[in-house]
C-alpha atoms as a PDB file:
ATOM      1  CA  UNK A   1     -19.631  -2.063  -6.547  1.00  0.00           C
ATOM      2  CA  UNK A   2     -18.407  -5.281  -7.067  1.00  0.00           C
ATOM      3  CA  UNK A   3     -14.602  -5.985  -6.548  1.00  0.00           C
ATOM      4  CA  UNK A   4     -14.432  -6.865  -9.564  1.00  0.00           C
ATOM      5  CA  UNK A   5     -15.235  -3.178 -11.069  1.00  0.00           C
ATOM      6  CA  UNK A   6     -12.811  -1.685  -8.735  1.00  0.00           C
ATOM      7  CA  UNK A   7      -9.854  -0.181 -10.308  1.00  0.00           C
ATOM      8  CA  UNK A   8      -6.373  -1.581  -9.029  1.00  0.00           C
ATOM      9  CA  UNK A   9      -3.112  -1.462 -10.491  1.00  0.00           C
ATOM     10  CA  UNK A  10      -1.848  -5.277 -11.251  1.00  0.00           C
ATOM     11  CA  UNK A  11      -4.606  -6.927 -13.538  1.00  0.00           C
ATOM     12  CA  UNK A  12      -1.102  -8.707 -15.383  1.00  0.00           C
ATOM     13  CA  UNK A  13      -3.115 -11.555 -16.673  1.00  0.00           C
ATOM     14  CA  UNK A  14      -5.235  -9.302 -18.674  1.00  0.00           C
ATOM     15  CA  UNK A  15      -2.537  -7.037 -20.045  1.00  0.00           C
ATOM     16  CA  UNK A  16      -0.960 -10.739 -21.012  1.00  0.00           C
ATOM     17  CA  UNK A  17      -4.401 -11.769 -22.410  1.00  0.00           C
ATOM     18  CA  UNK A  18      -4.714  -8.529 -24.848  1.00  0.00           C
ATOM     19  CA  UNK A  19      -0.534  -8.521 -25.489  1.00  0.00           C
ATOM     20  CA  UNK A  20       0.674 -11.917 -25.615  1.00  0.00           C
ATOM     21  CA  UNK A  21       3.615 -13.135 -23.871  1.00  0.00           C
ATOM     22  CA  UNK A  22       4.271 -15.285 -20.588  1.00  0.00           C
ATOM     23  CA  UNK A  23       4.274 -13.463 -17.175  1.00  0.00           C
ATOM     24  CA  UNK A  24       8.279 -14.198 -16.856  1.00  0.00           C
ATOM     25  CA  UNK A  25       8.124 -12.076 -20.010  1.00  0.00           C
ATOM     26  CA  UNK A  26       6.636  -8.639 -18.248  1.00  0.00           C
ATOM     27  CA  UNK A  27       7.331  -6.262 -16.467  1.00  0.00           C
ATOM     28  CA  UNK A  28       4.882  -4.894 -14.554  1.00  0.00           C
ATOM     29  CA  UNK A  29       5.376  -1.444 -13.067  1.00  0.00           C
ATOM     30  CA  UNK A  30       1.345  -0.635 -12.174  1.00  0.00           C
ATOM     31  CA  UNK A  31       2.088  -1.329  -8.620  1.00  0.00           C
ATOM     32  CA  UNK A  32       4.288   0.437  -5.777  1.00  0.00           C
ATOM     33  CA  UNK A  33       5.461  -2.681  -4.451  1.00  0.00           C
ATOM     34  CA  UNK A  34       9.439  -2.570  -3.819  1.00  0.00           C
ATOM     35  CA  UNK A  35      11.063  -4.523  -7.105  1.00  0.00           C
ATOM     36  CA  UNK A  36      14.011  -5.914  -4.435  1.00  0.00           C
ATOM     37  CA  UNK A  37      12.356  -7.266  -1.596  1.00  0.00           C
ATOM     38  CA  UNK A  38      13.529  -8.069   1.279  1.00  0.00           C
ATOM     39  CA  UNK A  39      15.104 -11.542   1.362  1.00  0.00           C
ATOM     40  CA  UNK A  40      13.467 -14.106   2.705  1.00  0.00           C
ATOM     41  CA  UNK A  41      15.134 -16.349   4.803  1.00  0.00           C
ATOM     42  CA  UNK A  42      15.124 -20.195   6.361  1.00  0.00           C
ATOM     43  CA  UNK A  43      12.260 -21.377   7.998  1.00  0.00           C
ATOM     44  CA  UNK A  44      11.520 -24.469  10.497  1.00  0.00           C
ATOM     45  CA  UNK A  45       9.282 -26.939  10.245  1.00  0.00           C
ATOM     46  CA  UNK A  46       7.084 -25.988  12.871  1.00  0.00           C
ATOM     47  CA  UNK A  47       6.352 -22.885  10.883  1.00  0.00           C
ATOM     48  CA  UNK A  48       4.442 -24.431   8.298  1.00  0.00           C
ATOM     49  CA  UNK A  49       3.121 -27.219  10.275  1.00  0.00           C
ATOM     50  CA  UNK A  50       2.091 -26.185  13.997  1.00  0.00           C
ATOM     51  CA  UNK A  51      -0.548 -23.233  14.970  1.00  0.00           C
ATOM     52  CA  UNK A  52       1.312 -20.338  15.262  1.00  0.00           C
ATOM     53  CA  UNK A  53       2.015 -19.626  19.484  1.00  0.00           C
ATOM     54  CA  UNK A  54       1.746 -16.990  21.277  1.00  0.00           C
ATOM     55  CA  UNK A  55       5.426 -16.263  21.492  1.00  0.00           C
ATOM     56  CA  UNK A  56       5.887 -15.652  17.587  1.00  0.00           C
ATOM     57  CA  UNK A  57       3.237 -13.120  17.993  1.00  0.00           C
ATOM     58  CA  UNK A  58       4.916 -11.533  20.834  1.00  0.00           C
ATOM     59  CA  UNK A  59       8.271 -11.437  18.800  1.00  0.00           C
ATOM     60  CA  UNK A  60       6.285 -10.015  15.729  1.00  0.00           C
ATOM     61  CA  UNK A  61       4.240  -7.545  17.673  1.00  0.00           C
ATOM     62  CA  UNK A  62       7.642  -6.825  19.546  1.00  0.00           C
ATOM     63  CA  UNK A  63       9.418  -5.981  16.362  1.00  0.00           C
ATOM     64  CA  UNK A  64       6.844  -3.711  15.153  1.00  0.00           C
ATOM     65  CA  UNK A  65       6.486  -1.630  18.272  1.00  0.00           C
ATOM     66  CA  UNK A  66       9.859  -1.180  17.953  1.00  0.00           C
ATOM     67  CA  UNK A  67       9.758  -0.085  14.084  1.00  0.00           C
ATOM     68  CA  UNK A  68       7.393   2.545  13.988  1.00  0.00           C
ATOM     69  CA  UNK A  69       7.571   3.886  17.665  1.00  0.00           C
ATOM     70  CA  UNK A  70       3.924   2.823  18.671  1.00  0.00           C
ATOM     71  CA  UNK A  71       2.719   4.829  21.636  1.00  0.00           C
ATOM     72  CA  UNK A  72       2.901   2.160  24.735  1.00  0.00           C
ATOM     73  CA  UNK A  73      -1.199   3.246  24.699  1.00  0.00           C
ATOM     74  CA  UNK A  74      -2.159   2.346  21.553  1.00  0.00           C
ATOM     75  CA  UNK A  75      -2.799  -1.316  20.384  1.00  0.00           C
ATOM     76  CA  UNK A  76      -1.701  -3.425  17.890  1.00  0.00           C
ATOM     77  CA  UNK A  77      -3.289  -6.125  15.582  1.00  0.00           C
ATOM     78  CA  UNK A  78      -1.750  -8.115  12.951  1.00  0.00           C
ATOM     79  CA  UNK A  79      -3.533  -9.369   9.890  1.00  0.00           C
ATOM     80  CA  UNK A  80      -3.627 -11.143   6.690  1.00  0.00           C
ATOM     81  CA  UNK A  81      -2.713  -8.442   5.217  1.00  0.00           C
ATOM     82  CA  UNK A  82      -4.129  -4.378   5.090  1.00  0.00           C
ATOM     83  CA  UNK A  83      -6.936  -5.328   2.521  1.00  0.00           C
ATOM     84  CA  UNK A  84      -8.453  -8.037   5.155  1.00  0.00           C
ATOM     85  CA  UNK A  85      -8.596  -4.999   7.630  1.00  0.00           C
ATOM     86  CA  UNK A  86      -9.999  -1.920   5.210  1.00  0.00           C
ATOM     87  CA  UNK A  87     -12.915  -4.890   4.521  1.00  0.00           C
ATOM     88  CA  UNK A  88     -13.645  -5.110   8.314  1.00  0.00           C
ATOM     89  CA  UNK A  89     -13.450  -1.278   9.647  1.00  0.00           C
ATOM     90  CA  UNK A  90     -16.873   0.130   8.871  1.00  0.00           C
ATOM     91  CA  UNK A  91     -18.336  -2.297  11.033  1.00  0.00           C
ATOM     92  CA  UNK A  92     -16.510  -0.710  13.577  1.00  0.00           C
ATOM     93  CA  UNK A  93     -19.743   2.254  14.157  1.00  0.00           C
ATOM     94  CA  UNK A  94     -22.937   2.309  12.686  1.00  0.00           C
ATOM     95  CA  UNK A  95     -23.138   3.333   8.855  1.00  0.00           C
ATOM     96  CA  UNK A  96     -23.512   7.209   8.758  1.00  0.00           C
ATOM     97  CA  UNK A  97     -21.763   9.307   6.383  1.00  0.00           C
ATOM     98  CA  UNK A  98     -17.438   8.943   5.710  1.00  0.00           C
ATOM     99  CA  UNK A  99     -15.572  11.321   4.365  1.00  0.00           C
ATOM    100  CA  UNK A 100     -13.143  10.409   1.602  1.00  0.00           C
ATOM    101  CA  UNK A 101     -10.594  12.502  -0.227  1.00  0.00           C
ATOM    102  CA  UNK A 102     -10.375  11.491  -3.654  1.00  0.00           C
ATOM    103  CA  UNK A 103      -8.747  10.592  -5.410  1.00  0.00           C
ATOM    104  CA  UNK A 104      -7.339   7.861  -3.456  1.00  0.00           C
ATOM    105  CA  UNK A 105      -7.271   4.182  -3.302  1.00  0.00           C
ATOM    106  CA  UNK A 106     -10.570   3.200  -4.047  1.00  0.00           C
ATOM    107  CA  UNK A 107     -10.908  -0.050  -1.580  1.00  0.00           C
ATOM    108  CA  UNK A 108     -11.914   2.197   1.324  1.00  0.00           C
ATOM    109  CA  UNK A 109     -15.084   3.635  -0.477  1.00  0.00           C
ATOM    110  CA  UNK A 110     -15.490   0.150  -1.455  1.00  0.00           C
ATOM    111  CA  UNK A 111     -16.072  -1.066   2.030  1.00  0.00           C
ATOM    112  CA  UNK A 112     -17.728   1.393   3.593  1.00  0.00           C
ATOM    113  CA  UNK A 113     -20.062   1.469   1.202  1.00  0.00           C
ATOM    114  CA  UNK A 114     -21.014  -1.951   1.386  1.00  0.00           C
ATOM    115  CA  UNK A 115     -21.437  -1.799   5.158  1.00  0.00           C
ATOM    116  CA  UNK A 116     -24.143   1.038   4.336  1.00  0.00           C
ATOM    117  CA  UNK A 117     -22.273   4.025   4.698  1.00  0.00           C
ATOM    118  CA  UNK A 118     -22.902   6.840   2.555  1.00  0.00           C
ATOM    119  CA  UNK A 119     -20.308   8.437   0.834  1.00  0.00           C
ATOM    120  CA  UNK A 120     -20.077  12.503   2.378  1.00  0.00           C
ATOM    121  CA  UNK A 121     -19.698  15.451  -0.440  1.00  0.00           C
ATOM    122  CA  UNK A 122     -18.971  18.061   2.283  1.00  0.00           C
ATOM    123  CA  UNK A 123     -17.479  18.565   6.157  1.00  0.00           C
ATOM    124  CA  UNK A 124     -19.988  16.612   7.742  1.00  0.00           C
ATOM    125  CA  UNK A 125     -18.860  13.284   8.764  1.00  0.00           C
ATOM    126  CA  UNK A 126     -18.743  10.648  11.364  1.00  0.00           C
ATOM    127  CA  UNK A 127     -15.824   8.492  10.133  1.00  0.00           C
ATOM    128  CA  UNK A 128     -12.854   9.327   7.586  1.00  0.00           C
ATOM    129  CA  UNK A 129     -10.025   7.883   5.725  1.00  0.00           C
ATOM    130  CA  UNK A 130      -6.874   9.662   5.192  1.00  0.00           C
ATOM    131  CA  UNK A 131      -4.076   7.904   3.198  1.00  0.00           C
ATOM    132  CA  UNK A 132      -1.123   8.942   4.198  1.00  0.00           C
ATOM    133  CA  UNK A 133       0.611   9.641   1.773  1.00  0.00           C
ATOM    134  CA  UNK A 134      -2.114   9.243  -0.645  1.00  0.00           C
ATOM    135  CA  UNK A 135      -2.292   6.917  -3.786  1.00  0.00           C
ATOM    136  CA  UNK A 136      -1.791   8.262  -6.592  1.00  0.00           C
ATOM    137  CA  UNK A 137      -0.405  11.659  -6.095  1.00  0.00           C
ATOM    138  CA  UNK A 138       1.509  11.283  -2.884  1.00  0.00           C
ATOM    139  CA  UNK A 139      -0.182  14.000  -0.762  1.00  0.00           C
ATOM    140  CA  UNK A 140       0.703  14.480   3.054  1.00  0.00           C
ATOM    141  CA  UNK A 141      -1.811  15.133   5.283  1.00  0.00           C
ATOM    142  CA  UNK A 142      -1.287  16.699   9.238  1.00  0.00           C
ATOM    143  CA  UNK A 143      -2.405  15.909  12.674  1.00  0.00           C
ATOM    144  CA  UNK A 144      -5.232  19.086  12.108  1.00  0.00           C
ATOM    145  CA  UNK A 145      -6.866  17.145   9.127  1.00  0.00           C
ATOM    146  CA  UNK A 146      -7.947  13.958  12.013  1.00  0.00           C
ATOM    147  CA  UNK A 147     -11.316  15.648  12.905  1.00  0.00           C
ATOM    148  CA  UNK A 148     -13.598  12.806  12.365  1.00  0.00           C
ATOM    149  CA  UNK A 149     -14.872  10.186  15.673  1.00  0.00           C
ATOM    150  CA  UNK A 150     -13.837   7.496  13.449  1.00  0.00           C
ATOM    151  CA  UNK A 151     -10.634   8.309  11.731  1.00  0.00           C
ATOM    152  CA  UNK A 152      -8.527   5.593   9.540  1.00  0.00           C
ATOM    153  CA  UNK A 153      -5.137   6.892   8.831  1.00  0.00           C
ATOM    154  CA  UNK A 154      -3.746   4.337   5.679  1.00  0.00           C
ATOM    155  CA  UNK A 155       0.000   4.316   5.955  1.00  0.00           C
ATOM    156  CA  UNK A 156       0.282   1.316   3.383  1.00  0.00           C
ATOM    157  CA  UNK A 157       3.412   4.019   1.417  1.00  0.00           C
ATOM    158  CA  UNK A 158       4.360   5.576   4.565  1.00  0.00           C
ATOM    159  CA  UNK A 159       7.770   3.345   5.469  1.00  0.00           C
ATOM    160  CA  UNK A 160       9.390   5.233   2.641  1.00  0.00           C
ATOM    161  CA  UNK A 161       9.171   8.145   4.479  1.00  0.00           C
ATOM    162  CA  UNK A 162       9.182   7.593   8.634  1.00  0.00           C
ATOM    163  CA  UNK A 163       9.319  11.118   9.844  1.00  0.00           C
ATOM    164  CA  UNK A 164       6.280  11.872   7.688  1.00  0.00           C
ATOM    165  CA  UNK A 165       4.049   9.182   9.956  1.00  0.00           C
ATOM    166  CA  UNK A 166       0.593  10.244  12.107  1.00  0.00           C
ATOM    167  CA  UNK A 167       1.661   7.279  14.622  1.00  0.00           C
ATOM    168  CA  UNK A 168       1.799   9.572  17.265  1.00  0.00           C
ATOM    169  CA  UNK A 169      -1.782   9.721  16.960  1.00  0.00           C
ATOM    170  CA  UNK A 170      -2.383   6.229  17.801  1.00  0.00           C
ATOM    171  CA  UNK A 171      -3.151   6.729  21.188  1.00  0.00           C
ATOM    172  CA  UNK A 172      -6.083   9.193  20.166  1.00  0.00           C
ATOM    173  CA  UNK A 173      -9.273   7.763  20.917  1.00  0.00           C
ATOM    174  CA  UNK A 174     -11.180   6.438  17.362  1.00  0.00           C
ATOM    175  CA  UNK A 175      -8.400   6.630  15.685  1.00  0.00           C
ATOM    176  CA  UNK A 176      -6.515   3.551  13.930  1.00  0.00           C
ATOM    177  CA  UNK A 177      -3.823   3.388  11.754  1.00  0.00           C
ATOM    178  CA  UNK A 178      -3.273   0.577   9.163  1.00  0.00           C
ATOM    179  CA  UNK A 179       0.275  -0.514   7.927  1.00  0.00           C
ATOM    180  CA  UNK A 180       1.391  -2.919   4.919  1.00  0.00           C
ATOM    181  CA  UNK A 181       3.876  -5.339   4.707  1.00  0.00           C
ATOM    182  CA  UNK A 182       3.414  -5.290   0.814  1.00  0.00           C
ATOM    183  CA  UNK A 183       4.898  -2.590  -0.265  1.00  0.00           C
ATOM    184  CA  UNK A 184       8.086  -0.921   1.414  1.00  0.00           C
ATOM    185  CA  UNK A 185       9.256  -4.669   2.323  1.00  0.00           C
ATOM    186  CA  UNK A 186       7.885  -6.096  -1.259  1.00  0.00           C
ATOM    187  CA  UNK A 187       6.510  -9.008   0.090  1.00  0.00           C
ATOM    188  CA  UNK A 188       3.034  -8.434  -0.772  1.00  0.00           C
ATOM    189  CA  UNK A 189       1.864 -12.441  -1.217  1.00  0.00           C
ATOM    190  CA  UNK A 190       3.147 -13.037   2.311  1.00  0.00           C
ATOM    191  CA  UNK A 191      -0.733 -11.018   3.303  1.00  0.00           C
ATOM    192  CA  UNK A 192       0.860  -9.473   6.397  1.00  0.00           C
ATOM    193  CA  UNK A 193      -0.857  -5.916   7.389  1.00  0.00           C
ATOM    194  CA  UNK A 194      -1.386  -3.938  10.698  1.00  0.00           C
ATOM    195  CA  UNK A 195      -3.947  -2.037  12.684  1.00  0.00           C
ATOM    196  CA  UNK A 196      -2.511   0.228  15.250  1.00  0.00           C
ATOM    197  CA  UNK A 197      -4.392   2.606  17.519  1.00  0.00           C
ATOM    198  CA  UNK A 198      -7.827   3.286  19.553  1.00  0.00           C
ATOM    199  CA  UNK A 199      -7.483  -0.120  22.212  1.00  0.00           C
ATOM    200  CA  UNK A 200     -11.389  -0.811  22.421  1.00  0.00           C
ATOM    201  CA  UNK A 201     -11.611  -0.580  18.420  1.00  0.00           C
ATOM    202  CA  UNK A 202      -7.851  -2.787  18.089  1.00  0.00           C
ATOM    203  CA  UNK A 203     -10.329  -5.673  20.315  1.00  0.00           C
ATOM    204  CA  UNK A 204     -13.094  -5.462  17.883  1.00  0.00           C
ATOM    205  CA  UNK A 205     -10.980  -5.844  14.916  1.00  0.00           C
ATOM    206  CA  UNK A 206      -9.516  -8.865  16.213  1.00  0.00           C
ATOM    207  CA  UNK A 207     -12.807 -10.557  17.340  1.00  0.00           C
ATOM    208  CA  UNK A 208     -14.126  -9.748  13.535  1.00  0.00           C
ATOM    209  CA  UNK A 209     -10.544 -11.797  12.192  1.00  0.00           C
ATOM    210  CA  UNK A 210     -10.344 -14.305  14.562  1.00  0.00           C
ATOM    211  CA  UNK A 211      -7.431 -16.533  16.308  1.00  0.00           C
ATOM    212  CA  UNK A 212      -4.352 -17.729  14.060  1.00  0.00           C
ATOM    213  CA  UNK A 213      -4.763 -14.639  11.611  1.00  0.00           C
ATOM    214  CA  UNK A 214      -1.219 -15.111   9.990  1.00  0.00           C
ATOM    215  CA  UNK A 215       0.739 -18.183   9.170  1.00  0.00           C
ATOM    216  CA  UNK A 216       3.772 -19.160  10.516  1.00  0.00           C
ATOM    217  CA  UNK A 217       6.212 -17.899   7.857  1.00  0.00           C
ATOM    218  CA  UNK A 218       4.521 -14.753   7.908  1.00  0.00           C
ATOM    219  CA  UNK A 219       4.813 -14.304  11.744  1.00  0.00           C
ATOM    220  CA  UNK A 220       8.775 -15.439  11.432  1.00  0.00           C
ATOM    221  CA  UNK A 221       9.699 -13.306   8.482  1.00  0.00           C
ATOM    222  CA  UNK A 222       7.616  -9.846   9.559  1.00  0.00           C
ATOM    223  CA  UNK A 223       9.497  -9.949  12.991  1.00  0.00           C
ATOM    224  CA  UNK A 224      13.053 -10.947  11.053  1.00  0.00           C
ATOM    225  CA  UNK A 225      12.216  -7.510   8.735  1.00  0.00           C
ATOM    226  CA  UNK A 226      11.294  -5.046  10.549  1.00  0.00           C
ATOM    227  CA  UNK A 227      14.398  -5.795  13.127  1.00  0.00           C
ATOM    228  CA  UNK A 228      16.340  -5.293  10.296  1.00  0.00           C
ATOM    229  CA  UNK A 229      17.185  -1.724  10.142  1.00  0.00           C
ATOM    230  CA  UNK A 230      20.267  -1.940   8.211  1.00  0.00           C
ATOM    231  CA  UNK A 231      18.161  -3.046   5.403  1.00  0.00           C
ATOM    232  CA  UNK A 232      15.422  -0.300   6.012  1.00  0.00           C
ATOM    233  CA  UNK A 233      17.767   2.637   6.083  1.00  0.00           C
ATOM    234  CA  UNK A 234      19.795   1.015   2.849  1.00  0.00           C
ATOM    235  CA  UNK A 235      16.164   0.521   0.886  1.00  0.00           C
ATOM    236  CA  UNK A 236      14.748   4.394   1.463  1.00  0.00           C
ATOM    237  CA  UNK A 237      18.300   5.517  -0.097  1.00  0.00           C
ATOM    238  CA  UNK A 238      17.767   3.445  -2.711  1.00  0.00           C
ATOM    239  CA  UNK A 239      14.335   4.241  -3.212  1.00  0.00           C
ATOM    240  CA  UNK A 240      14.722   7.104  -3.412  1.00  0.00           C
ATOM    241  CA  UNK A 241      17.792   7.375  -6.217  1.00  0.00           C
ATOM    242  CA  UNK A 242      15.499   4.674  -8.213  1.00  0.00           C
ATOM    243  CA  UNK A 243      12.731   7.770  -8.163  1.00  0.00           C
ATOM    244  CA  UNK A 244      15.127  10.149  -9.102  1.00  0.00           C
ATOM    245  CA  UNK A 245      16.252   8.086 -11.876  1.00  0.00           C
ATOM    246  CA  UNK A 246      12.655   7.224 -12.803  1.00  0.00           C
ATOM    247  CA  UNK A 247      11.368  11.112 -13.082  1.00  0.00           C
ATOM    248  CA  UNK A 248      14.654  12.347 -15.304  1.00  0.00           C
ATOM    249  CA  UNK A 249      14.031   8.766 -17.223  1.00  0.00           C
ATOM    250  CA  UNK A 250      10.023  10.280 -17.864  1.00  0.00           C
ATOM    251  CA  UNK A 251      11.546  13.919 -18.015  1.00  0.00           C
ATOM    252  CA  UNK A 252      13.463  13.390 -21.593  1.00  0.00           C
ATOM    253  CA  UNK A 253       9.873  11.984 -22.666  1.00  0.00           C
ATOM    254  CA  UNK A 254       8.268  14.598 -22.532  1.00  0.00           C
ATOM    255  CA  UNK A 255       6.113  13.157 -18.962  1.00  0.00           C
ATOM    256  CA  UNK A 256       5.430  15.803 -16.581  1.00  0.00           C
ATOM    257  CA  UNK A 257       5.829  14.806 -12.565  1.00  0.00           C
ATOM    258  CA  UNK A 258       2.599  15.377 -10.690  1.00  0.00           C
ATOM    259  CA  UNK A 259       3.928  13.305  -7.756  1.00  0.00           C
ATOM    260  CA  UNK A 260       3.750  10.251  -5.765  1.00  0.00           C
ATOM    261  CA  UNK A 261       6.420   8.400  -3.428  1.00  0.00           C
ATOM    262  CA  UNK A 262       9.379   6.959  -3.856  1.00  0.00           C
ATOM    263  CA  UNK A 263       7.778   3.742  -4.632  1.00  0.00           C
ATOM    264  CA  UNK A 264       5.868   5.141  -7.524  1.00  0.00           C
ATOM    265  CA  UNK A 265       5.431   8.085  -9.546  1.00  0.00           C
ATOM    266  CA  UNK A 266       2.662   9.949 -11.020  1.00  0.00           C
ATOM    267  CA  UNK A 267       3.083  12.009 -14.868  1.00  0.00           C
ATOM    268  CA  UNK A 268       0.955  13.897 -16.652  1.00  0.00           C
ATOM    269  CA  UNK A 269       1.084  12.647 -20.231  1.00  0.00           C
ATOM    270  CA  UNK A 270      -0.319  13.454 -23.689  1.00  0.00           C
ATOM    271  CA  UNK A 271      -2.919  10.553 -23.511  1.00  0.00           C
ATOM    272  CA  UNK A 272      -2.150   8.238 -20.748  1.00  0.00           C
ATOM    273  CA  UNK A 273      -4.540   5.340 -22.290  1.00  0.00           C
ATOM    274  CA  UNK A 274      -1.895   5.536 -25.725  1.00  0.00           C
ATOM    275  CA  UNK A 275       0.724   5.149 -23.369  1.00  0.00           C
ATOM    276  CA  UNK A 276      -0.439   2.377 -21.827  1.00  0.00           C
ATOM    277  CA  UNK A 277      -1.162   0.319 -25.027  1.00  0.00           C
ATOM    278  CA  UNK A 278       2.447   1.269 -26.386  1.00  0.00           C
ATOM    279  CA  UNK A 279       4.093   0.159 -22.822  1.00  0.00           C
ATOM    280  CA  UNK A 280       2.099  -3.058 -23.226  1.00  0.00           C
ATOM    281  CA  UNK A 281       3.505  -4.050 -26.645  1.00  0.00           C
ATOM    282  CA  UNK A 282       6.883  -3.996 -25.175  1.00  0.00           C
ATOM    283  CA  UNK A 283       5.173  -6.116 -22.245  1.00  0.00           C
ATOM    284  CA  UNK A 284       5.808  -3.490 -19.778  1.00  0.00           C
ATOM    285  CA  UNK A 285       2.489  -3.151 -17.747  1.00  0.00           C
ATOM    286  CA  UNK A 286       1.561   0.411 -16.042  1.00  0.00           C
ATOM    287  CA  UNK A 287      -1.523   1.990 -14.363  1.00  0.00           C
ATOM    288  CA  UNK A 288      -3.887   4.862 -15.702  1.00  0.00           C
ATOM    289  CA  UNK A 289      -6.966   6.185 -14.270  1.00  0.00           C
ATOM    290  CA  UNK A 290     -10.868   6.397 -15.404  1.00  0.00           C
ATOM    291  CA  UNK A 291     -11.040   9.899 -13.841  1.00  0.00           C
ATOM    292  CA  UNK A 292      -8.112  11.205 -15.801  1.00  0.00           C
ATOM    293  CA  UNK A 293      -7.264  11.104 -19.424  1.00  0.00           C
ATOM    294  CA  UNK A 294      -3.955  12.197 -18.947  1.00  0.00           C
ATOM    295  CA  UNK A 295      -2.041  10.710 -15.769  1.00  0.00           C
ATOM    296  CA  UNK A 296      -0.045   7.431 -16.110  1.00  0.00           C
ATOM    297  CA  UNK A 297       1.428   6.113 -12.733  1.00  0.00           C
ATOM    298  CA  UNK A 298       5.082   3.980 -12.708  1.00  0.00           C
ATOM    299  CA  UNK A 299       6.090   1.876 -10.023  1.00  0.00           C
ATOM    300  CA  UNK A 300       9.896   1.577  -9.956  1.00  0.00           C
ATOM    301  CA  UNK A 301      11.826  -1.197 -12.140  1.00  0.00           C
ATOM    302  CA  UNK A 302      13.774  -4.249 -11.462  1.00  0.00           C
ATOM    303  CA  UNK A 303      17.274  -3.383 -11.512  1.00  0.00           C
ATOM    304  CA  UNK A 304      18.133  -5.392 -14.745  1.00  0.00           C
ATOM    305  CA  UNK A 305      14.720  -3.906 -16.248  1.00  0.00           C
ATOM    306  CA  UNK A 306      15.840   0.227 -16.781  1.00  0.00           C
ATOM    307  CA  UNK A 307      17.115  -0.643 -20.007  1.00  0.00           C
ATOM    308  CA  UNK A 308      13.990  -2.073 -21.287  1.00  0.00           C
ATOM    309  CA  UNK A 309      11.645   0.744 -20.172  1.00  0.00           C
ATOM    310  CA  UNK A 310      14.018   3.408 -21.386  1.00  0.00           C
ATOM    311  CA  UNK A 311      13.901   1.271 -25.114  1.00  0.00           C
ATOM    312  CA  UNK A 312      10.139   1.685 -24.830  1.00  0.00           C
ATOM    313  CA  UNK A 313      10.074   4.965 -23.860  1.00  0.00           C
ATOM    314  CA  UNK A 314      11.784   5.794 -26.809  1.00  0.00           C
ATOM    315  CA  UNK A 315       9.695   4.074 -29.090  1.00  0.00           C
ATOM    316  CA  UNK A 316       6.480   5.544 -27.293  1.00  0.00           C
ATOM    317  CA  UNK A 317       7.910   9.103 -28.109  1.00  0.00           C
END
């Protein structure tokens, strides 16, 4: 499977090719990347010009430690983001069978299968991925459901919802946990991810990535973030009133909740595809699914950009 078969959300150029318009002219809400991101700020010289030193590693590293509570045995790699390190994994063991709940983000089956792993139908497997909590639908999964020698735990949405998070875990031997900078902080073109766990499988990752894995700005404005828990606290309240909003918003259409986080939401609809072309006319840009007819996904809107959805909405119905 080529990646260009796989099914993501974004895809905006094509939606513009089909529906006209300029970019500056959509909205697109087939993501669950934060619509207010968190501001970036100054940056030096050095940061764009010099090879990033150990010491703004440290401080990044630091920072993130700090965030999400890492165990003081588990270890910690930054990378160019979460994609660069769901690519790498399944060279991690040799290719046996993986266990993947679907559905889910597609990019893990993606990898592993192109490493030779097979894809396992049943219990039996040597490696799984849980994402936690899951794309589309939001599903939480527990400390009982890590069973597997290899176990990736995908906490890409997780940030929204901190007392929800397997880190605890990370100290667990074949276990890693992977973290995004893309979509609780909204940054996702600054390609900043994280694998967090098993110590012997953190070293392998970073001999498969290499020295100077992040640029400077990205090394100065992760550690600047996740310090910032003012900001955090302020966004997940937020969030989660923007959801709210969203799922009454889909409720007086007639668009029944089947879940998802507080950075997107899943509905069952009357034909999602229909939806999708009527969104599009108004250049609002959303995500369906080629295993179901019927569910169209929302990430959250702008804050200047409720009043256009709700106008389509009400032409869609």
């Amino acid at each position: 499977m080529s990646s260009q078969e796989r099914d993501h959300g974004g895809g905006l150029d094509k939606a513009i090719a089909q529906h006209g318009g300029t970019r500056a002219q959509w909205i697109d809400l087939s993501t669950g990347i934060n619509p207010a991101p968190y501001p970036i700020g100054e940056f030096t010289s050095d940061d764009w010009t010099a090879l990033p030193d150990v010491t703004a590693f440290d401080a990044l590293n630091t920072a993130a430690r700090q965030f999400w509570n890492v165990p003081a045995g588990a270890a910690m790699l930054p990378a160019p983001g979460a994609s660069s390190l769901i690519a790498r994994i399944p060279a991690l063991a040799p290719p046996s069978r993986v266990g993947i709940p679907t559905p889910t983000y597609n990019e893990h089956a993606a990898a592993f299968s192109q490493h030779g792993w097979a894809l396992a139908e049943d219990d039996t497997f040597t490696a799984q991925v849980l994402v936690h909590p899951n794309n589309p639908d939001g599903r939480l999964w527990q400390s009982s459901d890590v069973t597997a020698p290899l176990t990736i735990i995908d906490e890409s949405f997780c940030d929204i919802a901190p007392n929800a998070s397997l880190m605890h875990l990370a100290e667990r031997e074949g276990v890693i946990i992977l973290k995004s900078f893309g979509k609780f902080w909204g940054l996702a073109g600054l390609r900043l991810g994280f694998a967090i766990g098993d110590p012997d499988l953190i070293a392998q990752l970073k001999n498969f990535i290499g020295p100077w894995s992040l640029s400077g700005p990205a090394l100065r404005t992760g550690a600047t973030a996740l310090s910032d828990l003012h900001w955090a606290n302020q966004t997940r309240a937020r969030l989660g009133a923007d959801a709210a909003r969203l799922d009454q918003l889909m409720a007086n259409h007639r668009a029944t909740l089947v879940g998802g986080t507080s950075l997107f939401r899943l509905y069952d609809v009357s034909d999602a595809a229909a939806w999708q072309d009527k969104l599009a006319q108004a250049h609002i840009w959303s995500r369906i699914f080629p295993y179901s007819k019927r569910w169209l996904r929302l990430g959250l809107p702008a804050p200047d950009q409720w009043a256009r959805l709700s106008t389509a909405l009400s032409a869609q119905t």
